[in-house]
C-alpha atoms as a PDB file:
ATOM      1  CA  UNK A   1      -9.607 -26.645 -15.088  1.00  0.00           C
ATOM      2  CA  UNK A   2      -6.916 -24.590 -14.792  1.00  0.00           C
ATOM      3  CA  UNK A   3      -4.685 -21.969 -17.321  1.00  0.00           C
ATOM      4  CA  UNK A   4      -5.901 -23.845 -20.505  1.00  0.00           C
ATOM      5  CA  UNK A   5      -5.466 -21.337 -22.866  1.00  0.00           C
ATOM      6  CA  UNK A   6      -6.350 -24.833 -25.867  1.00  0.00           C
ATOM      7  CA  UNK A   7     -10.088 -23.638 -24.215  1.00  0.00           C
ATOM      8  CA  UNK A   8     -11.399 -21.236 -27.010  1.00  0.00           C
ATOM      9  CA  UNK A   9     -13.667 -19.502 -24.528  1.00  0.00           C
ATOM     10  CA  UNK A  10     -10.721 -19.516 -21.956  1.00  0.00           C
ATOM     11  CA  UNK A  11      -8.297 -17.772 -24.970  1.00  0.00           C
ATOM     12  CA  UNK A  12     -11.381 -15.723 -25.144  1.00  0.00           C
ATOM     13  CA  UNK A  13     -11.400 -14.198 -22.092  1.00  0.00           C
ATOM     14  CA  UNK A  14      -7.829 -13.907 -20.807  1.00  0.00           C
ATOM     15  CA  UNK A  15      -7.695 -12.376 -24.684  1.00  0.00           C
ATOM     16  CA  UNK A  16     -10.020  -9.639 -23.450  1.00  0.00           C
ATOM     17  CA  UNK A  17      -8.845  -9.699 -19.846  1.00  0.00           C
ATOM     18  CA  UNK A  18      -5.003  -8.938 -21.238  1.00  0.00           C
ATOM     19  CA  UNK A  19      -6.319  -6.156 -23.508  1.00  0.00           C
ATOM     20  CA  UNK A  20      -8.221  -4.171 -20.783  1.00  0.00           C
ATOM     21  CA  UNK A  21     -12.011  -4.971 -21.986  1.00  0.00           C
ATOM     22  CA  UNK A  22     -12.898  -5.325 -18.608  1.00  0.00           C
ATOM     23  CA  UNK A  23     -17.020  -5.787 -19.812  1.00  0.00           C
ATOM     24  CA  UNK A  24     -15.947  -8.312 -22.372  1.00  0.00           C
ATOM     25  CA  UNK A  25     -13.782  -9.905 -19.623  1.00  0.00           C
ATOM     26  CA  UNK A  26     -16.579 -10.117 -17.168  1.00  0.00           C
ATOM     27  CA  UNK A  27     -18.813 -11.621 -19.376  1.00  0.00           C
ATOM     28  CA  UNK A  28     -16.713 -14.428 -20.872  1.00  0.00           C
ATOM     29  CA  UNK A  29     -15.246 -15.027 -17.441  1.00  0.00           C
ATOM     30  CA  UNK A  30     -19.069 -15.152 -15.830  1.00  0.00           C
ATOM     31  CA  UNK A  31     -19.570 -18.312 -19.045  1.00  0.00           C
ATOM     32  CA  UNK A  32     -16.821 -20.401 -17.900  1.00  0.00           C
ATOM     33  CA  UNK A  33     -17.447 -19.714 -14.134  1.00  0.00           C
ATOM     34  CA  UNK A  34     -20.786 -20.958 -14.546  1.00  0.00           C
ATOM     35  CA  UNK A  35     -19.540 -24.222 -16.090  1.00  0.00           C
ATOM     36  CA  UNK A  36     -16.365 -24.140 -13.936  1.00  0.00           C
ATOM     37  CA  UNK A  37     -17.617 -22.973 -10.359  1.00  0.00           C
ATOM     38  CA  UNK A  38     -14.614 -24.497  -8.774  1.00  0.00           C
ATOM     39  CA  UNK A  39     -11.708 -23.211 -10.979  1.00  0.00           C
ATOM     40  CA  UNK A  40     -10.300 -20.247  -8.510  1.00  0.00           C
ATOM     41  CA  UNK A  41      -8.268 -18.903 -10.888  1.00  0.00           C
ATOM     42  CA  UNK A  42     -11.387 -18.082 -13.310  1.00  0.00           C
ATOM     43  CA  UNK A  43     -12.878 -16.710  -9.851  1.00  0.00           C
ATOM     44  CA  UNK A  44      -9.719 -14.511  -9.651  1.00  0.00           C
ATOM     45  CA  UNK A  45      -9.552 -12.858 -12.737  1.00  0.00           C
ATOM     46  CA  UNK A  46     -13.450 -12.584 -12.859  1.00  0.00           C
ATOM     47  CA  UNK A  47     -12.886 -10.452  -9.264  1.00  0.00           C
ATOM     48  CA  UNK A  48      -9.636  -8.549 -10.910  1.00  0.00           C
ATOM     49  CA  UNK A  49     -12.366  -7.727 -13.913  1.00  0.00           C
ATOM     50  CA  UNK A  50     -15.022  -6.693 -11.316  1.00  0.00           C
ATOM     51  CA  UNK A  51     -12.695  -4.839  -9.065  1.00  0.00           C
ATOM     52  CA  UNK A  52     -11.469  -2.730 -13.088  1.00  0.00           C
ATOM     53  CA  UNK A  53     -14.941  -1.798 -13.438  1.00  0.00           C
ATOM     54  CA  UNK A  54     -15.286  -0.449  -9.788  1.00  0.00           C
ATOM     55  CA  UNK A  55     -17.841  -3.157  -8.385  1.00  0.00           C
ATOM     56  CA  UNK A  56     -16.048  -3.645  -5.224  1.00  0.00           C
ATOM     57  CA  UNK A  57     -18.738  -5.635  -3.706  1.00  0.00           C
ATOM     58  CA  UNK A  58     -19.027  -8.486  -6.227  1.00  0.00           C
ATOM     59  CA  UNK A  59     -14.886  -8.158  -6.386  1.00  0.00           C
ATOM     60  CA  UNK A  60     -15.188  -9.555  -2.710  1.00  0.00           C
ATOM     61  CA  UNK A  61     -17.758 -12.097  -3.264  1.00  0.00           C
ATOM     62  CA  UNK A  62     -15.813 -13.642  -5.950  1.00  0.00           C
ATOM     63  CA  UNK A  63     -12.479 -13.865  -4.571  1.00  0.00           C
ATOM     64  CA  UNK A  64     -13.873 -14.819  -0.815  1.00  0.00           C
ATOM     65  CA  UNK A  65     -15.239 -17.643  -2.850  1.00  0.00           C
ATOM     66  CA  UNK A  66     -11.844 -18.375  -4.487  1.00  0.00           C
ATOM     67  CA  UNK A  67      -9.897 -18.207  -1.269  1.00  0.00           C
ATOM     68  CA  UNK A  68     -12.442 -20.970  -0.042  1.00  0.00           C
ATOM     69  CA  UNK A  69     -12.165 -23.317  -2.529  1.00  0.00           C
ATOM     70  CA  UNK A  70      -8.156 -22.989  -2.344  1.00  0.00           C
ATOM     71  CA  UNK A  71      -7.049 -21.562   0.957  1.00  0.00           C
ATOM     72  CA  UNK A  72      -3.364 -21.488  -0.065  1.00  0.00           C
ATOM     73  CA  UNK A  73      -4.136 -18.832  -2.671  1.00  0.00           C
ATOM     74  CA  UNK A  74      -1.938 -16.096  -2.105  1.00  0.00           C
ATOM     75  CA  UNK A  75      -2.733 -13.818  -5.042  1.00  0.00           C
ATOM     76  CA  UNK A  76      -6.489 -13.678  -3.893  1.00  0.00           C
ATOM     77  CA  UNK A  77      -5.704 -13.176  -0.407  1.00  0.00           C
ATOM     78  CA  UNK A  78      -3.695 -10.162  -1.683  1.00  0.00           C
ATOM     79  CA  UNK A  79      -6.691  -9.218  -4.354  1.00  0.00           C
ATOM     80  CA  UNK A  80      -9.279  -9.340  -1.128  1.00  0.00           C
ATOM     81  CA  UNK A  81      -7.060  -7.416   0.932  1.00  0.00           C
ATOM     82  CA  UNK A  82      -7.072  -4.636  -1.458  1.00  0.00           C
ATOM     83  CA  UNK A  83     -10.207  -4.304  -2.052  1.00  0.00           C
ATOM     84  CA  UNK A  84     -11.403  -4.772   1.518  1.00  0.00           C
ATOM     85  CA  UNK A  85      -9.001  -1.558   2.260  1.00  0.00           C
ATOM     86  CA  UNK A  86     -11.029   0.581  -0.488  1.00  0.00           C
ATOM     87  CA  UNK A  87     -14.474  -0.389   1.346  1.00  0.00           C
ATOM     88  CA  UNK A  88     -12.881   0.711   4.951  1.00  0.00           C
ATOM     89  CA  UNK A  89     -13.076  -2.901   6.482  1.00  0.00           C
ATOM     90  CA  UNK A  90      -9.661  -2.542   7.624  1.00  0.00           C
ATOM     91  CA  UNK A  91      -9.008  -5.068  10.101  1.00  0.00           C
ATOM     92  CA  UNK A  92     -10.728  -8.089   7.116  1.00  0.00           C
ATOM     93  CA  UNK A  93      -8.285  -5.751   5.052  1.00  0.00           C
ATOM     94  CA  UNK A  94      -5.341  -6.638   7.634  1.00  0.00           C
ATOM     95  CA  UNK A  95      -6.116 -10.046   8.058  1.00  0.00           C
ATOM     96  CA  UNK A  96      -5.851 -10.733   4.410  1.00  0.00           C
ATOM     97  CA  UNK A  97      -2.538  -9.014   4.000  1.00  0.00           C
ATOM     98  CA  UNK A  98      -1.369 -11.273   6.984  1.00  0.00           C
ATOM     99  CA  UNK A  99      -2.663 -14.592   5.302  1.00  0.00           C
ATOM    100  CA  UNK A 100      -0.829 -13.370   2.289  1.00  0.00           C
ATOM    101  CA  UNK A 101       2.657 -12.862   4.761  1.00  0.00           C
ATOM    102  CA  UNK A 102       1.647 -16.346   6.327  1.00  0.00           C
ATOM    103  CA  UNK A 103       1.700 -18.115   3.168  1.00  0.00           C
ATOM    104  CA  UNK A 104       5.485 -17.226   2.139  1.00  0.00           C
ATOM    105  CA  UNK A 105       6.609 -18.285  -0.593  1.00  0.00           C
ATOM    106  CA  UNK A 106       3.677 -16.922  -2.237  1.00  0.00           C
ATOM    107  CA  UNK A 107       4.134 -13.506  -0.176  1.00  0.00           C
ATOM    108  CA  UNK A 108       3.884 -10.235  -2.314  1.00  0.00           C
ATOM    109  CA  UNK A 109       6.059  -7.449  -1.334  1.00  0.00           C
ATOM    110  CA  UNK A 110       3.395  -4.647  -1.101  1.00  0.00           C
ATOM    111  CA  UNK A 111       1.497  -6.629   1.338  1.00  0.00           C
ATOM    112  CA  UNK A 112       3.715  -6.050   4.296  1.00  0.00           C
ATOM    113  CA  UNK A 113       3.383  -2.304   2.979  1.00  0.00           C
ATOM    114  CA  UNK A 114      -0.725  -2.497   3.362  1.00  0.00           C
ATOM    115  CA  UNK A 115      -0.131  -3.943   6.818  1.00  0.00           C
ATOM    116  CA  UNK A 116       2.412  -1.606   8.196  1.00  0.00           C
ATOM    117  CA  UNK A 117      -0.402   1.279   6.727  1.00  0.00           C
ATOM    118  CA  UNK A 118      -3.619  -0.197   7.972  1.00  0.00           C
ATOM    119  CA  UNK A 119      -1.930  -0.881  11.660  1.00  0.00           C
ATOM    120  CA  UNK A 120      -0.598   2.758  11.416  1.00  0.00           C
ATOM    121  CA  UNK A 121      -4.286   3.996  10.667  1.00  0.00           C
ATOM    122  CA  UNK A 122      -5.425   1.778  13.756  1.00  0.00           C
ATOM    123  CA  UNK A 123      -2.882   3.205  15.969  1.00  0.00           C
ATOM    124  CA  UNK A 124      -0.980   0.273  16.403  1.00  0.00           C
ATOM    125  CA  UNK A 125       2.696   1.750  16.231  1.00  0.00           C
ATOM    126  CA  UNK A 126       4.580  -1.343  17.187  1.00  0.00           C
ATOM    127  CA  UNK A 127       2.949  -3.713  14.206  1.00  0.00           C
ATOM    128  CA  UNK A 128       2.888  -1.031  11.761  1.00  0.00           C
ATOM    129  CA  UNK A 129       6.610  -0.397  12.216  1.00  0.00           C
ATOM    130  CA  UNK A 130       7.384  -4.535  11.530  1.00  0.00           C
ATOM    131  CA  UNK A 131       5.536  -3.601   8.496  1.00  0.00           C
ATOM    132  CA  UNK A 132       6.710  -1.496   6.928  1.00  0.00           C
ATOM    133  CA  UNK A 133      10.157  -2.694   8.021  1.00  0.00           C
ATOM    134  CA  UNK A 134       9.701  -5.950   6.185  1.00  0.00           C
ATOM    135  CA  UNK A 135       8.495  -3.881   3.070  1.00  0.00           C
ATOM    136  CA  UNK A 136      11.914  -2.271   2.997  1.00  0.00           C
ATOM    137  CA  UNK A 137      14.048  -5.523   3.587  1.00  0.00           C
ATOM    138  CA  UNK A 138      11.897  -6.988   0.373  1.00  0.00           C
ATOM    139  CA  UNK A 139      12.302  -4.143  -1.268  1.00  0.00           C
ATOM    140  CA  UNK A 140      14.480  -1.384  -0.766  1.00  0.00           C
ATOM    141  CA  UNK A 141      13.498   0.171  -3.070  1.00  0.00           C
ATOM    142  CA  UNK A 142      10.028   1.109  -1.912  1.00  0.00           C
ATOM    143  CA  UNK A 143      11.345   4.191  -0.480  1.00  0.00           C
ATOM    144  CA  UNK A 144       7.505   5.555   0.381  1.00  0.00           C
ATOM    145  CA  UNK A 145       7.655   3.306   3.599  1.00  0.00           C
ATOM    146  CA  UNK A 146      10.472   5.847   4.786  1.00  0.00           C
ATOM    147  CA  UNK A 147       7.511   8.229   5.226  1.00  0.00           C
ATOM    148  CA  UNK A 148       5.865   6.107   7.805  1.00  0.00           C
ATOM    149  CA  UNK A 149       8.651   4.774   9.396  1.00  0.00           C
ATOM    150  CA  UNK A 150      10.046   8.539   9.894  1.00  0.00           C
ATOM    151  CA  UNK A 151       7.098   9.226  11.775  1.00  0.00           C
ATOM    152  CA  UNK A 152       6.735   6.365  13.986  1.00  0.00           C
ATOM    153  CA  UNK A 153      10.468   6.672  15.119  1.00  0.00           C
ATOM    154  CA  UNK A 154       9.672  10.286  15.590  1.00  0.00           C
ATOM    155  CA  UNK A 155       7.106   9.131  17.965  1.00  0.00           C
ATOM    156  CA  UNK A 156       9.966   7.255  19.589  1.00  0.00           C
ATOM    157  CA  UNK A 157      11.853  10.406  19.964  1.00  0.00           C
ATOM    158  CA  UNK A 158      14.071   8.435  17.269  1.00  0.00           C
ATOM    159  CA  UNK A 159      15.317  11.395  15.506  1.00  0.00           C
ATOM    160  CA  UNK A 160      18.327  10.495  14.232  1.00  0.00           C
ATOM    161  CA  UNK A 161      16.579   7.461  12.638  1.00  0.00           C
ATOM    162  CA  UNK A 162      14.007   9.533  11.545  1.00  0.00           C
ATOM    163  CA  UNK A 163      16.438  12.323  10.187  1.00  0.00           C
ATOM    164  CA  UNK A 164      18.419   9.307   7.925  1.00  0.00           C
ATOM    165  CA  UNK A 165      14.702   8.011   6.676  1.00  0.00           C
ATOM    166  CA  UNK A 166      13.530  11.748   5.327  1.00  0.00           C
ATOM    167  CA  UNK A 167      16.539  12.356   3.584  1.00  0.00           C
ATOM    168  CA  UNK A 168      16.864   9.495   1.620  1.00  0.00           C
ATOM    169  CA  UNK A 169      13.160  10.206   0.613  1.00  0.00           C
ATOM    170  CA  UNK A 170      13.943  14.016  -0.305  1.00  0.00           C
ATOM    171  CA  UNK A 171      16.347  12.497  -2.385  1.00  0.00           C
ATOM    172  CA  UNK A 172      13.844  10.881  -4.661  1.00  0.00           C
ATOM    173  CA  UNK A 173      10.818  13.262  -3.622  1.00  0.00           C
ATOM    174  CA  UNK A 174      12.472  16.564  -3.548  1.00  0.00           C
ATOM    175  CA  UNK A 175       8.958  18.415  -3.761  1.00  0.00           C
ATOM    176  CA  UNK A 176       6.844  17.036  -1.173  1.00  0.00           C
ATOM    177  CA  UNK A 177       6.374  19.672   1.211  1.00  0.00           C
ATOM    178  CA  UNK A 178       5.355  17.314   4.019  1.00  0.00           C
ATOM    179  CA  UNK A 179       8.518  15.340   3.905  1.00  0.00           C
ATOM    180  CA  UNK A 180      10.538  19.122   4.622  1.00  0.00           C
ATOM    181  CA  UNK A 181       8.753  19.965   7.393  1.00  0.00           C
ATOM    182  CA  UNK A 182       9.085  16.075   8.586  1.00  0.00           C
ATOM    183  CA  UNK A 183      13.089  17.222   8.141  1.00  0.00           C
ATOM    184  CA  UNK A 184      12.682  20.597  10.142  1.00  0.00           C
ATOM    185  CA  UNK A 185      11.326  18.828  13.038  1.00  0.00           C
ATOM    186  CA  UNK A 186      13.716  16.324  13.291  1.00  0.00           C
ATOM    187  CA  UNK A 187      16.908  18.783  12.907  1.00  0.00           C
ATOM    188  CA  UNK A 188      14.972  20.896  15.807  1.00  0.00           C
ATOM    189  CA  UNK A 189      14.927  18.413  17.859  1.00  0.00           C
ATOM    190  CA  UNK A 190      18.398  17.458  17.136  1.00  0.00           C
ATOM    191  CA  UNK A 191      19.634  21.126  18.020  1.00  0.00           C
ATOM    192  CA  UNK A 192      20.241  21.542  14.407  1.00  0.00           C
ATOM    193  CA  UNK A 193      19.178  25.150  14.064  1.00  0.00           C
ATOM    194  CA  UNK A 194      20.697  25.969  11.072  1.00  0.00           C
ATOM    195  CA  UNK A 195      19.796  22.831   8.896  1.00  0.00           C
ATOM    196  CA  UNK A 196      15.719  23.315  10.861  1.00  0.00           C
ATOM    197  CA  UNK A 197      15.349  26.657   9.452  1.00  0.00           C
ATOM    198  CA  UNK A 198      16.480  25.567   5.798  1.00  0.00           C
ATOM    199  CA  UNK A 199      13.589  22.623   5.692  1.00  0.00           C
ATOM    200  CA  UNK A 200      11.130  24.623   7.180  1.00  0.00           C
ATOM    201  CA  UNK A 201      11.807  27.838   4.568  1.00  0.00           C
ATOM    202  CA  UNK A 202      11.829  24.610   1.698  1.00  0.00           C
ATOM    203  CA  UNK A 203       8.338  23.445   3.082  1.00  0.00           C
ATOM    204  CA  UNK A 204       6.850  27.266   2.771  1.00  0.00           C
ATOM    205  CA  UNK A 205       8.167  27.482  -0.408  1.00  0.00           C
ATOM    206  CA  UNK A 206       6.228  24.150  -1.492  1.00  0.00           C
ATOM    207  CA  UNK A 207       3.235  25.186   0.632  1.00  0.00           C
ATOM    208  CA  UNK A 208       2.983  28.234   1.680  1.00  0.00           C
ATOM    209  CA  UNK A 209      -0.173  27.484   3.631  1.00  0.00           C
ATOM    210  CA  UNK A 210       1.820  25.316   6.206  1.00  0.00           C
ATOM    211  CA  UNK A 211       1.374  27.339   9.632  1.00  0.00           C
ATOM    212  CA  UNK A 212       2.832  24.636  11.513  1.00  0.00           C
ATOM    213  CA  UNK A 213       6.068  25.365   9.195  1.00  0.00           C
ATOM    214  CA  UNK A 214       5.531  28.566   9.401  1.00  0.00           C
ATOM    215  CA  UNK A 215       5.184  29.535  12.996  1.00  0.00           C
ATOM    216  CA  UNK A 216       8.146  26.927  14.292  1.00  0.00           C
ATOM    217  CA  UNK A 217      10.541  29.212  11.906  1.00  0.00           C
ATOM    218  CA  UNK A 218       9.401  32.341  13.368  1.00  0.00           C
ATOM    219  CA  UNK A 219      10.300  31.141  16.375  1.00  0.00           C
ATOM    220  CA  UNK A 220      14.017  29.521  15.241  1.00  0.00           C
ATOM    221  CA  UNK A 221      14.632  33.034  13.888  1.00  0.00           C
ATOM    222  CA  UNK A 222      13.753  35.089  16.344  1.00  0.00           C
ATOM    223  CA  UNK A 223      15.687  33.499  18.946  1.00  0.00           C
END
């Protein structure tokens, strides 16, 4: 069937669908599923409606259907990848995001974010880093992978790398307390004494909770 918006009841639906009436969108995309079952894209934006309304589950079942019928369909691999990732099935949640990577040309940019966070949750340093490497060389923007990376090249006793990372973050995120005391351990580690005790001090001001932060700069200032 495809985008054929000279359908009334497909005008009908993407009408509701593009205005955020997520019920109405359901229902009129549930009427032509029934009479399309093979059109993926209606099985797409039905899931998109589920997944607006929170039903997660049937979000799944639709776009595991869609992927089916059309195995080179990027933007539902992506879809099903997100939504596994809210239920916790992070490894079907990884293996989507993959597909999506696989399929290039139809690759979105926040996948390779997804799978550098869900190997970094599974403790699998090596792949996560790839990930979220390839989110910043499609995007350089996407400056929140510098958070992860930071830490996994800290890991790697990396801190140099690590150092360059956090401050390009701070740059943009000035008030993230976690990203300072990511700072102060780097500079400690690079004998930078000085510039340790400055993020640390920034992080208690931003948290002043932070005993980690706190009890590293007792110890810088009291040497």
């Amino acid at each position: 069937m495809g985008l054929d918006l000279s359908n009334p009841d497909y005008a009908s639906a993407i009408e509701h669908y593009l205005s955020g009436r997520w019920k109405e969108a359901r229902d009129a995309l549930e009427r032509l599923h029934a009479d399309n079952p093979k059109d993926h894209y209606v099985l797409l934006l039905l899931a998109k409606s589920m997944y607006s309304l929170g039903r997660l589950e049937d979000a799944i079942r639709h776009l595991e259907e869609a992927v089916r019928l059309n195995p080179d369909f990027g933007n539902a691999f992506y879809e099903l990848g997100v939504c596994y990732y809210r239920c916790g099935r992070l490894e079907k949640g990884l293996a989507a995001f993959n597909q999506v990577l696989a399929l290039g040309g139809q690759s979105h940019a926040m996948a390779s974010y997804f799978v550098g966070l869900i190997n970094h949750l599974l403790g699998n340093d090596a792949a996560a880093l790839e990930g979220f490497g390839n989110l910043r060389k499609v995007s350089r923007e996407s400056l929140i992978a510098n958070f992860y990376l930071a830490q996994l090249k800290m890991k790697e006793r990396k801190y140099d790398e690590a150092l360059g990372l956090l401050k390009e973050l701070a740059e943009v995120t000035p008030n993230l307390a976690e990203v300072h005391y990511l700072l102060g351990t780097a500079q400690f580690h690079l004998h930078n004494n000085t510039d340790a005790i400055r993020s640390y001090r920034k992080t208690l001001e931003l948290n002043p909770d932070d005993t980690r932060a706190r009890a590293v700069l007792e110890m810088l200032i009291d040497v």
